[in-house]
N, C-alpha and C. Protein backbone atom coordinates (compact mmCIF):
# COMPACT_ATOMS: atom_id res chain seq x y z
N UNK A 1 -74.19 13.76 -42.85
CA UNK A 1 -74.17 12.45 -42.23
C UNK A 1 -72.83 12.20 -41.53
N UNK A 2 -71.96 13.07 -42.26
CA UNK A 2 -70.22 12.33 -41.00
C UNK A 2 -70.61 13.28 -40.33
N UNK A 3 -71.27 14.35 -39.73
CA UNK A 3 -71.51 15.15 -38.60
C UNK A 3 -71.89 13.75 -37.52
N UNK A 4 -72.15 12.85 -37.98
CA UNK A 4 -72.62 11.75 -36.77
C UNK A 4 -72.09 10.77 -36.58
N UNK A 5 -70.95 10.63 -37.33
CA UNK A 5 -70.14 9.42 -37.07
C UNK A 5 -69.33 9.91 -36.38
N UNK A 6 -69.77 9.93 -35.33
CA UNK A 6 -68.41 9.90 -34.45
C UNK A 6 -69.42 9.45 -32.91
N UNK A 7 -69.05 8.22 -31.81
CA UNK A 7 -69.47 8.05 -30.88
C UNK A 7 -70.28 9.18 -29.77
N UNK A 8 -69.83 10.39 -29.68
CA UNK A 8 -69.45 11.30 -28.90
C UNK A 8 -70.63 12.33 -29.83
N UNK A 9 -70.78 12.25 -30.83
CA UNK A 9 -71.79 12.95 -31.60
C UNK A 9 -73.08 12.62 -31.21
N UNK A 10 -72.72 10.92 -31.77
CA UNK A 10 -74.45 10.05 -31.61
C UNK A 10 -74.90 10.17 -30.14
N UNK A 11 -74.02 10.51 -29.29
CA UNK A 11 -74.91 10.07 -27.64
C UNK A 11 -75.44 11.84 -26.86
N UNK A 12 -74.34 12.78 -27.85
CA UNK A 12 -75.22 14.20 -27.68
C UNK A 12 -76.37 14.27 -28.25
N UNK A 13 -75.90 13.70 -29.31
CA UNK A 13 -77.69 13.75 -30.44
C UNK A 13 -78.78 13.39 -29.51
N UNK A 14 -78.88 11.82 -28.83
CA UNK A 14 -79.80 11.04 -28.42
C UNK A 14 -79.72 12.03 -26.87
N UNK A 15 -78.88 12.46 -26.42
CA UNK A 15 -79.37 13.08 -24.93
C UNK A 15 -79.95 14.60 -25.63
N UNK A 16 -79.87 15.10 -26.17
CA UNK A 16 -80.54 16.83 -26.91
C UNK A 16 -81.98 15.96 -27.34
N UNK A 17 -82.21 14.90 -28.41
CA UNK A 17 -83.48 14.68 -28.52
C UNK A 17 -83.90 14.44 -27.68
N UNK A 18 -83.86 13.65 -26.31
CA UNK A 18 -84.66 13.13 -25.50
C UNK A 18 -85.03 14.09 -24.31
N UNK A 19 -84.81 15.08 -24.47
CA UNK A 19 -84.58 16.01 -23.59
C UNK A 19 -85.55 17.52 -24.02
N UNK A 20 -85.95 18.26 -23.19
CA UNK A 20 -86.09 19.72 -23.36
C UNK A 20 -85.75 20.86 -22.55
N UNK A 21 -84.74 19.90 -22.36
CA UNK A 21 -83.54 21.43 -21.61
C UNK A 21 -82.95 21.63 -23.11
N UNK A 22 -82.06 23.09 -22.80
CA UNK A 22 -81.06 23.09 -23.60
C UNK A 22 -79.97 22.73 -22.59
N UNK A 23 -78.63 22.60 -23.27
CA UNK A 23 -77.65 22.50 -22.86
C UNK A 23 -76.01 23.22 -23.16
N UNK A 24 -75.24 22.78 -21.93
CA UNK A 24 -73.82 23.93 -22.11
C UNK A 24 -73.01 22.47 -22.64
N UNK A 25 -72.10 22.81 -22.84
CA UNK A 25 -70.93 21.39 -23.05
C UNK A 25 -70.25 21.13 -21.97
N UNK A 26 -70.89 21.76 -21.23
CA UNK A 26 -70.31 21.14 -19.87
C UNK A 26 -70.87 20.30 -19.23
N UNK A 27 -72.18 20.37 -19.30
CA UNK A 27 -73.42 19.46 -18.91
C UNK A 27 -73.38 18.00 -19.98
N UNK A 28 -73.20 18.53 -21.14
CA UNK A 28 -72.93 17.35 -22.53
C UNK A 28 -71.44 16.48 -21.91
N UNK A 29 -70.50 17.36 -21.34
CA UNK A 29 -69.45 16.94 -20.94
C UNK A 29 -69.91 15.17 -20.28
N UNK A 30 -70.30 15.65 -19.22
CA UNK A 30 -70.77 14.17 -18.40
C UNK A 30 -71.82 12.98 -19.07
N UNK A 31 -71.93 13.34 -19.90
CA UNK A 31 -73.38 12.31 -20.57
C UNK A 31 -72.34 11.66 -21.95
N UNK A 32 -71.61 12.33 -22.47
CA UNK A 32 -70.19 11.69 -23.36
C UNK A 32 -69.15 11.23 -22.33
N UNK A 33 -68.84 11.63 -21.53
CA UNK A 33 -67.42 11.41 -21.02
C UNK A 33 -66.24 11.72 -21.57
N UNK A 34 -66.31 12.75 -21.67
CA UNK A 34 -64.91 13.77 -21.98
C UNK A 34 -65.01 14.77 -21.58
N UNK A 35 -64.21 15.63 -21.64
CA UNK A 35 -64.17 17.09 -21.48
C UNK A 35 -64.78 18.26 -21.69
N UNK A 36 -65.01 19.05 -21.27
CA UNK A 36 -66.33 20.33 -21.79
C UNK A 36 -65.18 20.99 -23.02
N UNK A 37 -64.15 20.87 -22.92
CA UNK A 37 -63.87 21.46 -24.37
C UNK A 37 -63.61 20.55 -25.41
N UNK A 38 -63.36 18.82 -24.89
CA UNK A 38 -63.64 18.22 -26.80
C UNK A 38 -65.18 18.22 -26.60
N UNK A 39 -66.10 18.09 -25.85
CA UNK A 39 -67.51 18.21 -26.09
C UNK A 39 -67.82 19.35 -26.77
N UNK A 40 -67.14 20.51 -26.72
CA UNK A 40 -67.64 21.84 -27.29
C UNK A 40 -67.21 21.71 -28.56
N UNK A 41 -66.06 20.86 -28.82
CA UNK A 41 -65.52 20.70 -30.21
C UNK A 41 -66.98 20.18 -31.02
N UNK A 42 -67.16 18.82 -30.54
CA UNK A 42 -68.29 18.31 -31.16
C UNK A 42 -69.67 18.66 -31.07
N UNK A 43 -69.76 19.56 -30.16
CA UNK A 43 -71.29 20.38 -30.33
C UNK A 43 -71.28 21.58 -31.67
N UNK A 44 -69.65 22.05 -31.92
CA UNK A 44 -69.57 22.88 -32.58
C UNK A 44 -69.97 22.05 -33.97
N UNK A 45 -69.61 20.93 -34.34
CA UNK A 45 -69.71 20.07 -35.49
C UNK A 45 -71.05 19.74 -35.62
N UNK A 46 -71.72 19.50 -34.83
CA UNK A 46 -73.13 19.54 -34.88
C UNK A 46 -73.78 20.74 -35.46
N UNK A 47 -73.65 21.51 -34.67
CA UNK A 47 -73.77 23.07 -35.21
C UNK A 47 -73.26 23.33 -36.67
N UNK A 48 -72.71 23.23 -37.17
CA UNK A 48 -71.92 23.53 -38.63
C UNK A 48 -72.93 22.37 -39.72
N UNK A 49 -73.36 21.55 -39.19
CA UNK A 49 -73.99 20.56 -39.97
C UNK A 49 -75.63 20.40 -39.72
N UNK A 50 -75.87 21.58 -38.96
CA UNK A 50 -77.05 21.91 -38.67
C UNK A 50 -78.50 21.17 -38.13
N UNK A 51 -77.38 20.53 -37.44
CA UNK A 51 -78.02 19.23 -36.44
C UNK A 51 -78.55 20.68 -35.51
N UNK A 52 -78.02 20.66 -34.83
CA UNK A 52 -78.35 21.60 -33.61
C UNK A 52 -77.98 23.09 -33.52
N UNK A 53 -77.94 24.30 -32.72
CA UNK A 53 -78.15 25.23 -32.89
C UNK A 53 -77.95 25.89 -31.35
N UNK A 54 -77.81 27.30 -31.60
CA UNK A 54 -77.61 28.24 -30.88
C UNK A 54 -79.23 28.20 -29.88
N UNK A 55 -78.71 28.06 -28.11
CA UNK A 55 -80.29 28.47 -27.51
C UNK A 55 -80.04 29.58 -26.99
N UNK A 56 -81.40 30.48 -26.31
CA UNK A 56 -80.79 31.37 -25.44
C UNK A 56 -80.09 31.35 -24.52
N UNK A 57 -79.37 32.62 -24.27
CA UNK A 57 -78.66 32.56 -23.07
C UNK A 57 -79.63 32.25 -22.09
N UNK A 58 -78.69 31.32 -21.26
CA UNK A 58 -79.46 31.49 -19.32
C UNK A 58 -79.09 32.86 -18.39
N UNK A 59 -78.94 33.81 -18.79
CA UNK A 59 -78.38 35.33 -17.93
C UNK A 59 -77.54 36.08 -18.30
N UNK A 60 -76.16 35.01 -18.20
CA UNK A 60 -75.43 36.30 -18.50
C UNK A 60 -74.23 36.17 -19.64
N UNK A 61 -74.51 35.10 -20.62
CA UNK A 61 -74.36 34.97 -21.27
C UNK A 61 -72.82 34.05 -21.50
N UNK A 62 -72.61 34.05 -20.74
CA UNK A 62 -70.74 33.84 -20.23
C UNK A 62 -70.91 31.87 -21.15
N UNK A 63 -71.96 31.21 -20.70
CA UNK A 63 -71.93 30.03 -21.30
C UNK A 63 -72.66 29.60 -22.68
N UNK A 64 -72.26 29.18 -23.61
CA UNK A 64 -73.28 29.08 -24.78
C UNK A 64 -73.77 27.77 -24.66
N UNK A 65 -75.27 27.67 -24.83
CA UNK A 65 -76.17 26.85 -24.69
C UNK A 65 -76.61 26.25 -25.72
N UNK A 66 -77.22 25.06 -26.28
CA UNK A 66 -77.09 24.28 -27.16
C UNK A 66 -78.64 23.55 -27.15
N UNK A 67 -79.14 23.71 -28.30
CA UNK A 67 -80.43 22.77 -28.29
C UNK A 67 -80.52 22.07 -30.05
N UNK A 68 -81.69 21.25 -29.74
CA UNK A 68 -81.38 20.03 -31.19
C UNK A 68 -82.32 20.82 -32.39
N UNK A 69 -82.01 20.75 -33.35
CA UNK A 69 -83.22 21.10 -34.33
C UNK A 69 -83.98 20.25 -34.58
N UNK A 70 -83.85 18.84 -34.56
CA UNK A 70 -84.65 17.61 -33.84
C UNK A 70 -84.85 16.99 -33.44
N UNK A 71 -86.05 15.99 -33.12
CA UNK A 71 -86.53 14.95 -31.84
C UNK A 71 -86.02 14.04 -31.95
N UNK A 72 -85.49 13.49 -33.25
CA UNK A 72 -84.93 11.83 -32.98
C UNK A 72 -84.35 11.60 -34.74
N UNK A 73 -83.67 10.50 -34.91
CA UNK A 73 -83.40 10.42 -36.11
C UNK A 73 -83.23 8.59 -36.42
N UNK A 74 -83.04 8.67 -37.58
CA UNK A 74 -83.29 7.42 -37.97
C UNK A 74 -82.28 7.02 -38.96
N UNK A 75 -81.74 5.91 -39.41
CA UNK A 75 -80.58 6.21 -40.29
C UNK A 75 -81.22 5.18 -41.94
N UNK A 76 -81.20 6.49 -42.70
CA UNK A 76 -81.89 5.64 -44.03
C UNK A 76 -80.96 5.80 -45.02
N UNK A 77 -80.33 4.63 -45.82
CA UNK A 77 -79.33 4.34 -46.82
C UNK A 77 -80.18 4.90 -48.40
N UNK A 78 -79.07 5.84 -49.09
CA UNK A 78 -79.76 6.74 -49.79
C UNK A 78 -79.46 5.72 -51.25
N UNK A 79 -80.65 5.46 -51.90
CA UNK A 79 -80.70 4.39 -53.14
C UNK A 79 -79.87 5.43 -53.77
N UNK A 80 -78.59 4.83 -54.77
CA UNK A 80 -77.62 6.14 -55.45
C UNK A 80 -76.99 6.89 -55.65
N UNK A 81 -76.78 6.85 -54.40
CA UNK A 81 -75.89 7.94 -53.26
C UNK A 81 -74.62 7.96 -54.12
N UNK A 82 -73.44 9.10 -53.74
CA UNK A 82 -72.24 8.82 -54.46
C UNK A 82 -71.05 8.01 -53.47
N UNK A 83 -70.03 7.72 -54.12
CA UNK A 83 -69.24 7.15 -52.92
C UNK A 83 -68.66 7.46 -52.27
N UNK A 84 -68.88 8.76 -51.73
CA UNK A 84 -68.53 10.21 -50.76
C UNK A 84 -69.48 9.61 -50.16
N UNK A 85 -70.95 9.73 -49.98
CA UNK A 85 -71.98 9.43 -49.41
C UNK A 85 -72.49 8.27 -48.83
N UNK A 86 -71.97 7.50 -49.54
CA UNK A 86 -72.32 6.10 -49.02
C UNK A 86 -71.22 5.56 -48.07
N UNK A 87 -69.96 6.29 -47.83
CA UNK A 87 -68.69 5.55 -47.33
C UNK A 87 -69.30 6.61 -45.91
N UNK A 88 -70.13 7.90 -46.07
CA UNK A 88 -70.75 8.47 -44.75
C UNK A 88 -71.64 7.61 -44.05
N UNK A 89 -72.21 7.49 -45.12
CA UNK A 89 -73.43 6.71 -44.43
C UNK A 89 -72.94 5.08 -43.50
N UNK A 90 -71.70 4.25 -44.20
CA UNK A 90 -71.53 3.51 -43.55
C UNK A 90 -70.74 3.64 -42.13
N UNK A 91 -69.89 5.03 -42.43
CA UNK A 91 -69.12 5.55 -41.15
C UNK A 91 -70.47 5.46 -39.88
N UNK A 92 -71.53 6.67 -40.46
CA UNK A 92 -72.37 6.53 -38.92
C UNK A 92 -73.24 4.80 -38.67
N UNK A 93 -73.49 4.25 -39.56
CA UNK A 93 -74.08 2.82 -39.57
C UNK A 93 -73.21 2.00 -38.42
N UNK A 94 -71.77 2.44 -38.81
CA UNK A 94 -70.98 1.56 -37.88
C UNK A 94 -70.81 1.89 -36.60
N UNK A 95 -70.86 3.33 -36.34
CA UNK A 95 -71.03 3.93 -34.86
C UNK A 95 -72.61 3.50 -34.01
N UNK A 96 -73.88 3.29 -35.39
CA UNK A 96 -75.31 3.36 -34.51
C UNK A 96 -74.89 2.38 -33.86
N UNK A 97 -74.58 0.98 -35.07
CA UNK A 97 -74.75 -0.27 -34.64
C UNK A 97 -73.32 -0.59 -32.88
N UNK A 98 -72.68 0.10 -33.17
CA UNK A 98 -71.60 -0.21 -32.00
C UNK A 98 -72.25 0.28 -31.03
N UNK A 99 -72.53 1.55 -31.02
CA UNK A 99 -73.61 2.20 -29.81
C UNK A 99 -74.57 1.42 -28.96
N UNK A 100 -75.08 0.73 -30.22
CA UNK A 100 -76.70 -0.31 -29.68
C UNK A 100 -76.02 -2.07 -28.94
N UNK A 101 -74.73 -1.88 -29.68
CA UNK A 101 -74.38 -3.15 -29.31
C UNK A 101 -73.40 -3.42 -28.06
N UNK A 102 -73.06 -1.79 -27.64
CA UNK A 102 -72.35 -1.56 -26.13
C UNK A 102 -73.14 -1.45 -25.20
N UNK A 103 -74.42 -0.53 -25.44
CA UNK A 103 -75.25 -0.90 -24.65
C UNK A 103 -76.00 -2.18 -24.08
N UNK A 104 -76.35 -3.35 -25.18
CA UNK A 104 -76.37 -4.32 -24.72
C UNK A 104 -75.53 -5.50 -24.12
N UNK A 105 -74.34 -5.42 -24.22
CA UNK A 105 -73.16 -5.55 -23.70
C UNK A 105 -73.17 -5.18 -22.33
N UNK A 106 -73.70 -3.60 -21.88
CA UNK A 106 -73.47 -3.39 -20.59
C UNK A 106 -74.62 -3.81 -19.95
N UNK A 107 -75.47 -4.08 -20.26
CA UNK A 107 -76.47 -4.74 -19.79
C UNK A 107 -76.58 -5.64 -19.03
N UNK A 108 -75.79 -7.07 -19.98
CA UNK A 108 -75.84 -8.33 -19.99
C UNK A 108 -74.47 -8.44 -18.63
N UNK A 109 -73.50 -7.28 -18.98
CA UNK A 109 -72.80 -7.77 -17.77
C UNK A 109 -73.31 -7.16 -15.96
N UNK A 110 -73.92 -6.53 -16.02
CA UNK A 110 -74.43 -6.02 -14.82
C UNK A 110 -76.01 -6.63 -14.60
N UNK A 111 -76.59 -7.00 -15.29
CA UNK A 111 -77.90 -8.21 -15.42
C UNK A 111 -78.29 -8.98 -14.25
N UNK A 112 -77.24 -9.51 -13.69
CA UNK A 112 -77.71 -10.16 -12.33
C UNK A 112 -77.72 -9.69 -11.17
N UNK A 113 -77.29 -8.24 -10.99
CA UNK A 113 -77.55 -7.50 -10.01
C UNK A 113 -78.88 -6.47 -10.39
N UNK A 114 -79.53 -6.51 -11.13
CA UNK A 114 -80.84 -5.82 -11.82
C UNK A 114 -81.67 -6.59 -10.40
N UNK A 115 -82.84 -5.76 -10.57
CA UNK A 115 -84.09 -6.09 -9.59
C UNK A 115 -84.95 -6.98 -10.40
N UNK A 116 -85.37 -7.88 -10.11
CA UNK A 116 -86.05 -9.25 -10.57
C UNK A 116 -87.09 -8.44 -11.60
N UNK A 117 -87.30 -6.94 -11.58
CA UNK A 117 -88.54 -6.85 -12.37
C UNK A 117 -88.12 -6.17 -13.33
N UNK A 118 -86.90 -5.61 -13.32
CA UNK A 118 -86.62 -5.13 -14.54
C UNK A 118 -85.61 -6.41 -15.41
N UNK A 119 -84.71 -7.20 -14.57
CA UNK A 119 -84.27 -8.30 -14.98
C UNK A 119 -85.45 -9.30 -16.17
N UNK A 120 -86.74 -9.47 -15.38
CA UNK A 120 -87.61 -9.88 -16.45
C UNK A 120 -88.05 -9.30 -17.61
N UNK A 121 -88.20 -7.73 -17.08
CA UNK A 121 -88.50 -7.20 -18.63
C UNK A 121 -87.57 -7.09 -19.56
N UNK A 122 -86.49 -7.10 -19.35
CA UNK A 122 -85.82 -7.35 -20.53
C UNK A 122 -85.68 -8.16 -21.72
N UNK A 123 -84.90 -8.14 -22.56
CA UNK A 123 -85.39 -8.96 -23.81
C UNK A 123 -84.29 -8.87 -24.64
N UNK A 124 -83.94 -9.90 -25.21
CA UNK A 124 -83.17 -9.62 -26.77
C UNK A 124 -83.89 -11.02 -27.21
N UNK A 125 -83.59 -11.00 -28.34
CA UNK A 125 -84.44 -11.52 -29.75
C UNK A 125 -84.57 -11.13 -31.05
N UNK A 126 -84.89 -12.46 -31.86
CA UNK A 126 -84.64 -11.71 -33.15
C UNK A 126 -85.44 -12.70 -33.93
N UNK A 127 -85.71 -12.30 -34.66
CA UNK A 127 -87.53 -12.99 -34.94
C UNK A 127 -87.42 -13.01 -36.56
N UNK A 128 -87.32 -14.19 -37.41
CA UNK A 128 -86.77 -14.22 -38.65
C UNK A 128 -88.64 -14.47 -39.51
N UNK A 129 -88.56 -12.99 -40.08
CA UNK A 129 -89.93 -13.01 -40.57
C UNK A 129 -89.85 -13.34 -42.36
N UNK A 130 -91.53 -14.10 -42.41
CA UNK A 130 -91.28 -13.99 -44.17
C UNK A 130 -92.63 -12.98 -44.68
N UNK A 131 -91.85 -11.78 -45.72
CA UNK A 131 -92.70 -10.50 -45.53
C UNK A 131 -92.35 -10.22 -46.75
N UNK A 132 -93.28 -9.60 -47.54
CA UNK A 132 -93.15 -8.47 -48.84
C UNK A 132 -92.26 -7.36 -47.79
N UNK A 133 -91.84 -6.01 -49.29
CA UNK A 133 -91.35 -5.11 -48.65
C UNK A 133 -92.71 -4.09 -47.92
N UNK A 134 -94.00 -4.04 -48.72
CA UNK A 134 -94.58 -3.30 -48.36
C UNK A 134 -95.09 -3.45 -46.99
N UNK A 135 -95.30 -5.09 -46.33
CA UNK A 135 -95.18 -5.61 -45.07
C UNK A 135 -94.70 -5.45 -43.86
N UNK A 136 -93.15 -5.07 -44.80
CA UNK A 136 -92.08 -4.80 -43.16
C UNK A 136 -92.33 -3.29 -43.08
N UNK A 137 -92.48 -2.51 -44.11
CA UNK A 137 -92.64 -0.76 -43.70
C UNK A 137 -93.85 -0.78 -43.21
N UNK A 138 -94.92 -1.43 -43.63
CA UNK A 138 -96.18 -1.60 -42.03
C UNK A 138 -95.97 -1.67 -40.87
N UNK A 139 -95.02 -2.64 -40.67
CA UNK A 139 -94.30 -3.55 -39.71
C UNK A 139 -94.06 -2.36 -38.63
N UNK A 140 -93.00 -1.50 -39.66
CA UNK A 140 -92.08 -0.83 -38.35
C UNK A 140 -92.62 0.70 -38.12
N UNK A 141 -93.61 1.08 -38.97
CA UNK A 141 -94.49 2.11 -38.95
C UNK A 141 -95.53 1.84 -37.71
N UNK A 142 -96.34 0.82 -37.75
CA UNK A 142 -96.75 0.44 -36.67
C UNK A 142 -96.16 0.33 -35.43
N UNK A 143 -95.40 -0.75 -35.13
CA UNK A 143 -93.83 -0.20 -34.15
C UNK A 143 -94.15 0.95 -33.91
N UNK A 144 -93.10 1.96 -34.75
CA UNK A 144 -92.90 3.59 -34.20
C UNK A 144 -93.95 4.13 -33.43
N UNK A 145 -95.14 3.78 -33.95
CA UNK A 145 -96.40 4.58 -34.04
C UNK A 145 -96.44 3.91 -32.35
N UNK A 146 -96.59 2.96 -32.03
CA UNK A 146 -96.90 2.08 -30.91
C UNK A 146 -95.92 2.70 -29.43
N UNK A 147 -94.73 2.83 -30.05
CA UNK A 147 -93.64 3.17 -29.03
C UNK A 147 -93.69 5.11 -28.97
N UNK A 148 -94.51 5.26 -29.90
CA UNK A 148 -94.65 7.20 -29.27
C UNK A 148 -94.73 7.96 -28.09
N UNK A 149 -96.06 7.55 -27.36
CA UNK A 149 -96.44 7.83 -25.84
C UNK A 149 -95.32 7.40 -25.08
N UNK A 150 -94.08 6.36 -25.60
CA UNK A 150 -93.40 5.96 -24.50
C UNK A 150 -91.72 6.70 -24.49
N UNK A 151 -91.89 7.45 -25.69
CA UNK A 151 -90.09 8.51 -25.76
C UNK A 151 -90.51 8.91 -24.56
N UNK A 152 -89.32 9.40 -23.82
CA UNK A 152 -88.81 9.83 -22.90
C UNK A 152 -88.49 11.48 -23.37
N UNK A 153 -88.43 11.95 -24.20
CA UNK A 153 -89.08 13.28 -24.64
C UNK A 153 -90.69 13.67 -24.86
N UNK A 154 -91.65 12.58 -24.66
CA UNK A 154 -92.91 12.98 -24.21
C UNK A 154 -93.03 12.34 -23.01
N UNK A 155 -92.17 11.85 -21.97
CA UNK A 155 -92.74 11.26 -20.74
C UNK A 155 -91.90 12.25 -20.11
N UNK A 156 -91.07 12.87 -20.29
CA UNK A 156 -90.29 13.10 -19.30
C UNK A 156 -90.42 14.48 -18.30
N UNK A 157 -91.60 15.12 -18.83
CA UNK A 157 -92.17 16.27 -17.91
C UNK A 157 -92.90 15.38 -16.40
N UNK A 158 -93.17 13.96 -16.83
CA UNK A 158 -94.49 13.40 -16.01
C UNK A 158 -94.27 11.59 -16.35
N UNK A 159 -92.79 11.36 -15.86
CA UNK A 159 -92.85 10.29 -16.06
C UNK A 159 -93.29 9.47 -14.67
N UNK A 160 -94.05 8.03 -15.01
CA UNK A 160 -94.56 7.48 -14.07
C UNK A 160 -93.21 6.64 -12.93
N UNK A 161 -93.90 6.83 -12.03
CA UNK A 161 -93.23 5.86 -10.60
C UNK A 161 -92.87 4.90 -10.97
N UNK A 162 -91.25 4.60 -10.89
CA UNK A 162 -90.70 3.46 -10.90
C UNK A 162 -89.72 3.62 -12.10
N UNK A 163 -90.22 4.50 -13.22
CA UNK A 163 -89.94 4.67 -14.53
C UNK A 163 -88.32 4.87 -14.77
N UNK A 164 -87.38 4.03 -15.57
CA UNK A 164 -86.27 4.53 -15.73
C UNK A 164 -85.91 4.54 -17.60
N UNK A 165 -84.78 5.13 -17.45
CA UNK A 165 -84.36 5.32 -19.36
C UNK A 165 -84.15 3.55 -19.68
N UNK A 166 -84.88 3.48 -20.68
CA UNK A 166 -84.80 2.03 -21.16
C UNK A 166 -84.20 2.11 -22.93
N UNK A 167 -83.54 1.00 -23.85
CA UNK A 167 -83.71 1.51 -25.05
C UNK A 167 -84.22 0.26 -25.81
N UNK A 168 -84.77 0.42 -26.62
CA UNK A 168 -85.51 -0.75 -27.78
C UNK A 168 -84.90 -0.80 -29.21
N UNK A 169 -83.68 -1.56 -28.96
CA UNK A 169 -83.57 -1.49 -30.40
C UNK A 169 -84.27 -2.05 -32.04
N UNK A 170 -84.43 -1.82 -32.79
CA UNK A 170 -85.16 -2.57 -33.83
C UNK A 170 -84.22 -2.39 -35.39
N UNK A 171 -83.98 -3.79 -35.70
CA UNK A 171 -83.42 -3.99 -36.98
C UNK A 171 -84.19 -4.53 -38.15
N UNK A 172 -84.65 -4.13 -38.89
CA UNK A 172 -85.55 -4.62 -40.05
C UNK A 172 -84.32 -4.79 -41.33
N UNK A 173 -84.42 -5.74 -41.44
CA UNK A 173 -83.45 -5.56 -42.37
C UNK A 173 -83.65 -6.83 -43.56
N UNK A 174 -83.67 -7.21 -44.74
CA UNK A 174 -83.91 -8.01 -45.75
C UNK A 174 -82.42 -8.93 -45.26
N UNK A 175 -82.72 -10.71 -45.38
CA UNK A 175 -81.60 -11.59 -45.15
C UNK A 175 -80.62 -11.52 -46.78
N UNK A 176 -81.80 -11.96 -47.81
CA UNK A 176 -81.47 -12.38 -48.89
C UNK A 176 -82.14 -11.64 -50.03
């Protein structure tokens, strides 16, 4: 789990899942914004923690190529954990949530130059529900299940006209 706390980790992760290229860290370079060699640093950390992995070469071998061992991830707080583990778990918690919350940030400031139709579809909200627990894991199972056909790792061989990267965040979380 600290294989992902780090900004620069989480946004290789999310461009390798959403994707079915592999990739060099040079290409990772531009989608983090740094350098192809601290990007190679942190692809290597990925690699060691067995997030991701060795792809084939493209020819001639001169660049090493990089693909995910998986499609997407989710961040689940381990009931018991030790406090090695749990001080991980809050390290990447604090990077998802900053991630999700820069993005909407950049949003909101470039928002009025958006095209009236994506300006409308947008959304933030937050919807204070009263639910058993077995309720809300319906809840967001359904969700997931609902938002499948629409990853951008199954649209993106044949995505439709007009179509751009969008993200949906979702917080389920108990108040009290």
């Amino acid at each position: 789990m600290r294989a992902l706390a780090h900004p620069a980790r989480i946004a290789i992760m999310e461009h390798l899942a959403g994707s079915v290229e592999d990739v060099t860290a040079t290409e990772c370079a531009g989608v983090v914004g740094l350098s192809p060699s601290a990007t190679s640093y942190h692809l290597r950390a990925l690699a060691k923690a067995g997030l991701i992995e060795d792809a084939p070469s493209r020819g001639d071998g001169r660049e090493r190529v990089w693909r995910t061992r998986m499609r997407g991830y989710s961040i689940e707080l381990e009931r018991g954990a030790d406090s090695e583990a749990k001080a991980a778990e809050r390290a990447v918690t604090d990077v998802f949530l900053a991630r999700g919350d820069e993005r909407v940030r950049q949003w909101v400031a470039k928002a009025a130059e958006e095209a009236p139709e994506w300006y409308d579809a947008a959304l933030m909200s937050e919807t204070v529900l009263l639910v058993t627990a077995a309720e809300l894991r319906d809840i967001t199972a359904k969700m997931l299940e609902m938002l499948e056909p629409y990853k951008k790792s199954v649209r993106q061989n044949d995505p439709p006209e007009g179509s751009r990267r969008s993200v949906l965040q979702v917080r389920a979380v108990p108040l009290d």
